[in-house]
C-alpha atoms as a PDB file:
ATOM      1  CA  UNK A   1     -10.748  -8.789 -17.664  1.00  0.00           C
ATOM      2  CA  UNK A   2     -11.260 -10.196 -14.464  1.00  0.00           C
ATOM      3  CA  UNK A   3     -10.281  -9.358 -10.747  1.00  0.00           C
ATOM      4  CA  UNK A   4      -6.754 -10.040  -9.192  1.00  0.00           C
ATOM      5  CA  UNK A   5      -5.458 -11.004  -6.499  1.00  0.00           C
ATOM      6  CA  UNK A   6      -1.896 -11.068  -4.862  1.00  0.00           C
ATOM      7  CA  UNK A   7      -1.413 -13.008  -1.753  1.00  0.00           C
ATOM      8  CA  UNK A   8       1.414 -12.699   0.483  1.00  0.00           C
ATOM      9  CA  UNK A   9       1.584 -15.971   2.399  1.00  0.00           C
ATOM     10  CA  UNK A  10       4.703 -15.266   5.016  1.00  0.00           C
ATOM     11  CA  UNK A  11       6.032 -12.265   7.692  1.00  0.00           C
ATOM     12  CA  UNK A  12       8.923 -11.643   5.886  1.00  0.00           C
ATOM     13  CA  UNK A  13      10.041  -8.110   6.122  1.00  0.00           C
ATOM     14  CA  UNK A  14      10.813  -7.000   2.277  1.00  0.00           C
ATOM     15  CA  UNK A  15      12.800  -4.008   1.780  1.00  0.00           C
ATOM     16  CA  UNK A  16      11.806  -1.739  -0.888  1.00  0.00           C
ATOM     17  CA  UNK A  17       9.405   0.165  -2.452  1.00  0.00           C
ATOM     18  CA  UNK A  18       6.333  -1.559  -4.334  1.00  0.00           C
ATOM     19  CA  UNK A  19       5.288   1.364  -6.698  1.00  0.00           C
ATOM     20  CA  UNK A  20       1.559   0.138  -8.442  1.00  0.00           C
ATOM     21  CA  UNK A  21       1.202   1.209 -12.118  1.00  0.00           C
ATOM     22  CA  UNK A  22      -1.302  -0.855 -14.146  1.00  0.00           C
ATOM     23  CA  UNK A  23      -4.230  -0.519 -15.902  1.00  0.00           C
ATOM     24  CA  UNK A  24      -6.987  -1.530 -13.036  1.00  0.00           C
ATOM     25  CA  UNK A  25     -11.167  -0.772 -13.917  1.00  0.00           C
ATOM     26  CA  UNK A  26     -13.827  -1.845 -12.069  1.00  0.00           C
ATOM     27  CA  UNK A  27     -13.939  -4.433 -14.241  1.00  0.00           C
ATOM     28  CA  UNK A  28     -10.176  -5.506 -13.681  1.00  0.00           C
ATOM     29  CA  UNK A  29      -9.071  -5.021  -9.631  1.00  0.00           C
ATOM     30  CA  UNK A  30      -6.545  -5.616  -7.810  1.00  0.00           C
ATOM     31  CA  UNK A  31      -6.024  -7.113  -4.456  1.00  0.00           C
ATOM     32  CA  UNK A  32      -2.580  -7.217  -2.132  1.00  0.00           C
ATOM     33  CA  UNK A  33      -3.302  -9.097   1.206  1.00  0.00           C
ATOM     34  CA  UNK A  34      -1.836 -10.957   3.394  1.00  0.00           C
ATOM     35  CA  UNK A  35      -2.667 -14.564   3.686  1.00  0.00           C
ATOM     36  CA  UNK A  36      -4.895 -15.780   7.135  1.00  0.00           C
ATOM     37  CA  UNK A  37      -2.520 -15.777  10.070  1.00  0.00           C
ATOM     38  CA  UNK A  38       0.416 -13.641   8.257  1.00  0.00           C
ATOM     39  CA  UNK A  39       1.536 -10.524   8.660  1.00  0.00           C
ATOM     40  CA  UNK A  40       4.218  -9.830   5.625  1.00  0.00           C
ATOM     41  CA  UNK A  41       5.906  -6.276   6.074  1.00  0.00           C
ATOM     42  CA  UNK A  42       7.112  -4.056   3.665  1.00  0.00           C
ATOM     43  CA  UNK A  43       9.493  -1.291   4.890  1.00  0.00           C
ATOM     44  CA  UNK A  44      10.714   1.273   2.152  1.00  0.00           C
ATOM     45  CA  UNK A  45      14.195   0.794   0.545  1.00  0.00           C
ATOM     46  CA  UNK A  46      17.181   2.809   0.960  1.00  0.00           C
ATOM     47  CA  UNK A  47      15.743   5.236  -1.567  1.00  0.00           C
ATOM     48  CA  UNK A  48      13.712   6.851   0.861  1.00  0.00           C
ATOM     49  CA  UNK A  49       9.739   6.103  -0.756  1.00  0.00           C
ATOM     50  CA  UNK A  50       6.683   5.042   0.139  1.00  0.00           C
ATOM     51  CA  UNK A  51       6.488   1.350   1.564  1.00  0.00           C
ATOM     52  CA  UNK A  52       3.569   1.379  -1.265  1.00  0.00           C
ATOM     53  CA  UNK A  53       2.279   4.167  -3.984  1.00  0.00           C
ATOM     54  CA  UNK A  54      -0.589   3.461  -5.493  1.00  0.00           C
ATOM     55  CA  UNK A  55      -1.242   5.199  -8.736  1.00  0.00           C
ATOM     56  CA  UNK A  56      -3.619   3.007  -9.733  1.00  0.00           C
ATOM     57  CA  UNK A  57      -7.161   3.521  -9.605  1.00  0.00           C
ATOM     58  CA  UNK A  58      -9.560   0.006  -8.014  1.00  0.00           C
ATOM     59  CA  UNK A  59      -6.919  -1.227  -5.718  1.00  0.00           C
ATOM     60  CA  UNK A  60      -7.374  -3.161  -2.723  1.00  0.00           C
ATOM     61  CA  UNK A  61      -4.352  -3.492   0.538  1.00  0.00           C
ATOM     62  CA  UNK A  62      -5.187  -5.512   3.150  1.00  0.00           C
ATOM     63  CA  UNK A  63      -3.214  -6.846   5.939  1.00  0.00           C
ATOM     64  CA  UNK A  64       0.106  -6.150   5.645  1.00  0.00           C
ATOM     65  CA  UNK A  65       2.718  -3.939   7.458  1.00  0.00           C
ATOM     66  CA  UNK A  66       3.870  -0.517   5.548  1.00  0.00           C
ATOM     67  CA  UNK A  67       6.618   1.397   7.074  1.00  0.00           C
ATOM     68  CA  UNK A  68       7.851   4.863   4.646  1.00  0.00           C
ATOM     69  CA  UNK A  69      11.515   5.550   4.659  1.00  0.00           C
ATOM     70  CA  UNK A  70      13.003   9.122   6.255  1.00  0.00           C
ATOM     71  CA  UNK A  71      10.184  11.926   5.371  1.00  0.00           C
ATOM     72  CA  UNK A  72       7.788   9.408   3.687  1.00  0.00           C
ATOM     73  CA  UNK A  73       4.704   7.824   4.322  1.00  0.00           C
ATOM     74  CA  UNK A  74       4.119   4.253   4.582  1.00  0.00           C
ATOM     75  CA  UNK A  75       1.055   4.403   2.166  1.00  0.00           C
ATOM     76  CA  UNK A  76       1.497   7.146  -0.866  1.00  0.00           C
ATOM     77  CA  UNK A  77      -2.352   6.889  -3.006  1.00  0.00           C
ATOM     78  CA  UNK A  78      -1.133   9.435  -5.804  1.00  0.00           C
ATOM     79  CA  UNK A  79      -4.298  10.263  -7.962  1.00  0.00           C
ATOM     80  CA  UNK A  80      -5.762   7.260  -7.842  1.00  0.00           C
ATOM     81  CA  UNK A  81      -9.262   6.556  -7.420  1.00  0.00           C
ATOM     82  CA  UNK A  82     -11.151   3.811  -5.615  1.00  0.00           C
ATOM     83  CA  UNK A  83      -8.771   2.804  -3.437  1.00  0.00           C
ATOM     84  CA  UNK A  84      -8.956   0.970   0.003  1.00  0.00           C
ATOM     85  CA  UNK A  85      -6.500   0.348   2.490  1.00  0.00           C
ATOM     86  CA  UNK A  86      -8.137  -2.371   5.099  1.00  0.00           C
ATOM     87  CA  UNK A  87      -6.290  -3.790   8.357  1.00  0.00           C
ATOM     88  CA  UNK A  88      -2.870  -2.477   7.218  1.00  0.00           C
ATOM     89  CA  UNK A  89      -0.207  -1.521  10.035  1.00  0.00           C
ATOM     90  CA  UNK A  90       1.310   1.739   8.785  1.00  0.00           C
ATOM     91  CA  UNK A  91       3.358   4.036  10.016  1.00  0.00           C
ATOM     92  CA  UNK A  92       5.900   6.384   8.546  1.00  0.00           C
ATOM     93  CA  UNK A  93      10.129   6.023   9.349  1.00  0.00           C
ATOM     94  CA  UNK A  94       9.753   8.158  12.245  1.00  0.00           C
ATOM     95  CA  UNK A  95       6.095   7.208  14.014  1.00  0.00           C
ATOM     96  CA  UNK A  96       6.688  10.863  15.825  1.00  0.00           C
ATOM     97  CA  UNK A  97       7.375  13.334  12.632  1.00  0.00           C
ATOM     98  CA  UNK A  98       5.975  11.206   9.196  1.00  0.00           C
ATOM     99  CA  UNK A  99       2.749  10.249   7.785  1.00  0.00           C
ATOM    100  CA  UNK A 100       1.573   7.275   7.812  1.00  0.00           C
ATOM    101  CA  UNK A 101      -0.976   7.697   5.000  1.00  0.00           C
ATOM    102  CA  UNK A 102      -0.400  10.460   2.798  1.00  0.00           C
ATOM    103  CA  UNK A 103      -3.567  11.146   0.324  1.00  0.00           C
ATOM    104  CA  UNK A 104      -2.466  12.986  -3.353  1.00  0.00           C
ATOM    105  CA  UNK A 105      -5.588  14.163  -5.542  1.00  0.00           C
ATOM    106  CA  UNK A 106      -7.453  11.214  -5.167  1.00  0.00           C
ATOM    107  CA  UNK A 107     -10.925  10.706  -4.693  1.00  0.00           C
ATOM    108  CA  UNK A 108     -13.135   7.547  -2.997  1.00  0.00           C
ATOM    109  CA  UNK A 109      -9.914   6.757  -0.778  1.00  0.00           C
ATOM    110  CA  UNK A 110     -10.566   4.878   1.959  1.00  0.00           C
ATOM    111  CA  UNK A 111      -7.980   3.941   4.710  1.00  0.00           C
ATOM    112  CA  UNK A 112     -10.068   1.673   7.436  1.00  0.00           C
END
């Protein structure tokens, strides 16, 4: 067990949809950040998701850019608990009619 971090260290744009499923605790987190002075994006694929689901409870997003594909948002937290989302730029496909952050059963979310 231990705590986990992934570090993005670019500001790349990646195209797709990063879709978090693992077995996270409170003993065993999980970080995605962006490394000092980078700004990675991630903008959904053509399959029209979420930049980033998290269905994962004791995750951790910070930094990076999230932009959802047609009617989705750029951050999906799908009945997962414990999860923040710090310093992210999100915004949905179209900033005027999507969610940015859209919030599914969860509890202890926090989007700062």
């Amino acid at each position: 067990m231990g705590h986990y971090i992934i570090e993005i260290r670019d500001d790349d744009t990646y195209n797709e949809a990063i879709d978090v499923k693992i077995r996270s605790s409170a003993e065993a987190t999980l970080t995605i950040r962006a490394a000092v002075g980078s700004i990675p994006a991630v903008e959904s694929d053509k399959n029209n998701k979420p930049a980033l689901k998290v269905s994962s409870p004791f995750v951790t997003v910070e930094g990076l850019r999230l932009i959802g594909a047609k009617r989705n948002a750029g951050v999906h937290i799908n009945w997962a608990d414990d999860v923040t989302v710090r310093g992210c730029d999100i915004c949905g496909a179209d900033e005027r009619s999507t969610q940015g952050v859209f919030i599914q059963g969860a509890q202890r979310a926090l989007v700062v």
